[in-house]
Protein backbone atom coordinates (compact mmCIF):
# COMPACT_ATOMS: atom_id res chain seq x y z
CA UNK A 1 2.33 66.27 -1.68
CA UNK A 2 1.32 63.08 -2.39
CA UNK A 3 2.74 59.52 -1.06
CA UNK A 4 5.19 57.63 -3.31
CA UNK A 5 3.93 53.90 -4.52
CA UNK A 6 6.56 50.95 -2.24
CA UNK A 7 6.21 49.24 -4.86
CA UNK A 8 6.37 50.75 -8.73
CA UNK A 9 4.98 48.62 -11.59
CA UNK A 10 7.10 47.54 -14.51
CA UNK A 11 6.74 50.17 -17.05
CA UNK A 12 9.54 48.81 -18.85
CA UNK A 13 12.14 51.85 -18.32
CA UNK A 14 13.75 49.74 -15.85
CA UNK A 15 16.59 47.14 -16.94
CA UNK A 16 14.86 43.73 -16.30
CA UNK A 17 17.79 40.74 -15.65
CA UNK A 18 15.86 37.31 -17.37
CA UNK A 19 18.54 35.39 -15.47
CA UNK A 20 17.28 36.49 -12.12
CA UNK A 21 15.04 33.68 -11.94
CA UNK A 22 17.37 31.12 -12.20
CA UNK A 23 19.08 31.95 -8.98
CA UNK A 24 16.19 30.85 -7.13
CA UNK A 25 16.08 27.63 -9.17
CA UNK A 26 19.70 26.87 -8.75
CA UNK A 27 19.00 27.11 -5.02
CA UNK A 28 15.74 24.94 -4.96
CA UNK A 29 18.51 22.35 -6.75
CA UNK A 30 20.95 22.27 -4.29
CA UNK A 31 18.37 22.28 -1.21
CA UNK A 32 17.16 18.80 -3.02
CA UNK A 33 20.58 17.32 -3.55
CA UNK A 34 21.59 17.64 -0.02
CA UNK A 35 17.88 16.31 0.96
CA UNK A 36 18.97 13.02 -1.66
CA UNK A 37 22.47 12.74 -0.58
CA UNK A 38 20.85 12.51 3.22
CA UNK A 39 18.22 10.33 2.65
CA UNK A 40 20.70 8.01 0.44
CA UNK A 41 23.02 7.75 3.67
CA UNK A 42 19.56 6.93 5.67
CA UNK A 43 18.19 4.52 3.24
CA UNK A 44 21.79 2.67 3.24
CA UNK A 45 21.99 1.97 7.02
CA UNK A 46 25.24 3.72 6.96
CA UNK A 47 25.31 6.70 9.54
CA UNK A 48 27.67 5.42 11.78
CA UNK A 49 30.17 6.71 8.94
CA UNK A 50 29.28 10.31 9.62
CA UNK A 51 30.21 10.26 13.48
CA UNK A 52 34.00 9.79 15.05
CA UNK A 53 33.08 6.19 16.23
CA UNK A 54 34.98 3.29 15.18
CA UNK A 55 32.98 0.91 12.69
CA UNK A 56 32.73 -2.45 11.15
CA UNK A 57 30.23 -3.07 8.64
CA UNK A 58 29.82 -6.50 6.94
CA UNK A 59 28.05 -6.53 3.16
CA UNK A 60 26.49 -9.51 1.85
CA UNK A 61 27.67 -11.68 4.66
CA UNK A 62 28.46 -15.10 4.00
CA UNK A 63 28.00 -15.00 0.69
CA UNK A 64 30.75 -15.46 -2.18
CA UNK A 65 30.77 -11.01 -2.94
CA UNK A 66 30.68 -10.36 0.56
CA UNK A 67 32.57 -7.15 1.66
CA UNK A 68 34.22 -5.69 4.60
CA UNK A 69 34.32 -2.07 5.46
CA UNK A 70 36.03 -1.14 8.33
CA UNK A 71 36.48 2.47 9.58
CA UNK A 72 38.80 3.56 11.91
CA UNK A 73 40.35 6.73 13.39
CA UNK A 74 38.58 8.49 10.39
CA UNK A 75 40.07 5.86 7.61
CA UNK A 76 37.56 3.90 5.27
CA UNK A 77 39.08 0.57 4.71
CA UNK A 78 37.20 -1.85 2.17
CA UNK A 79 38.14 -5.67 1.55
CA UNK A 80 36.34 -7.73 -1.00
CA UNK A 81 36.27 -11.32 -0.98
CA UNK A 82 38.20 -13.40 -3.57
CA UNK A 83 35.19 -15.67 -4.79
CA UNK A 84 37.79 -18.68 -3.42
CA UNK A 85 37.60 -20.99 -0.40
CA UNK A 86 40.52 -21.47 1.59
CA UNK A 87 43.06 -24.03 0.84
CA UNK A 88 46.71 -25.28 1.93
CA UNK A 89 47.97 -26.69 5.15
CA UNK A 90 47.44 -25.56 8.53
CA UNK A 91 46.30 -26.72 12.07
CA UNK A 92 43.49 -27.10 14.19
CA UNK A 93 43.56 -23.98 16.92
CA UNK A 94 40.42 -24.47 18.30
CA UNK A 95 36.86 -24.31 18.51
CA UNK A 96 33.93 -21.39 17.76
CA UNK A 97 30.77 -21.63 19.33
CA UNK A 98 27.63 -19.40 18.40
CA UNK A 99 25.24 -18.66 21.73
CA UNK A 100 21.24 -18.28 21.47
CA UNK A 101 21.65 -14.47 21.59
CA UNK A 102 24.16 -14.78 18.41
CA UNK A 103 27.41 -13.81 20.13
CA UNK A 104 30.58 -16.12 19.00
CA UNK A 105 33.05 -17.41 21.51
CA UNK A 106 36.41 -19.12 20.50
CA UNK A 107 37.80 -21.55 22.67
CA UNK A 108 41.59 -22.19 21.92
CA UNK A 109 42.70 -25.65 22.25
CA UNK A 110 45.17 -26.94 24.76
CA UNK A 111 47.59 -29.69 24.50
CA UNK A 112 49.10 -31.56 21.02
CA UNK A 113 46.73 -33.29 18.21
């Protein structure tokens, strides 16, 4: 009695399914969209977004398309600025100092005008 081959070659008795190769393509797709998707979030600066922390990122700061996004308790918040400077009437409240190390402290003013 002799041994039986593992593996038979295609003698073309067999059904053959053409499609079967493009399961292993659609999954060689998907493994490179996630790898994009995560190296977009990487490139961006932006990973702070995919942990539970609290987060305030500024975009384009000081500049007239400057945007806020804020995220809290799991809530993306975006504000956008108006292209406008401030106008109408108001008071003086006090003063804003930036340190060396970049850190702003406010100062509130005591006392009339």
């Amino acid at each position: 009695m002799g041994r039986t081959p593992r593996y038979k070659p295609f003698d073309g008795e067999e059904d053959c399914d053409p499609l079967s190769g493009l399961i292993n393509l659609f999954d060689a797709a998907m493994v490179f969209a996630v790898a994009l998707m995560v190296a977009f979030v990487i490139q961006s600066r932006m990973t702070e977004f995919l942990t539970s922390q609290d987060v305030t990122y500024v975009k384009n700061a000081g500049k007239p398309d400057m945007e806020i996004i804020i995220k809290k308790d799991n809530k993306v918040s975006r504000f956008k600025s108006e292209k406008t400077t401030g106008s109408g009437k108001g008071e003086r409240v006090g003063i804003a100092y930036r340190l060396e190390t970049g850190e702003i402290i406010y100062v509130p003013e005591n006392g009339t005008h």
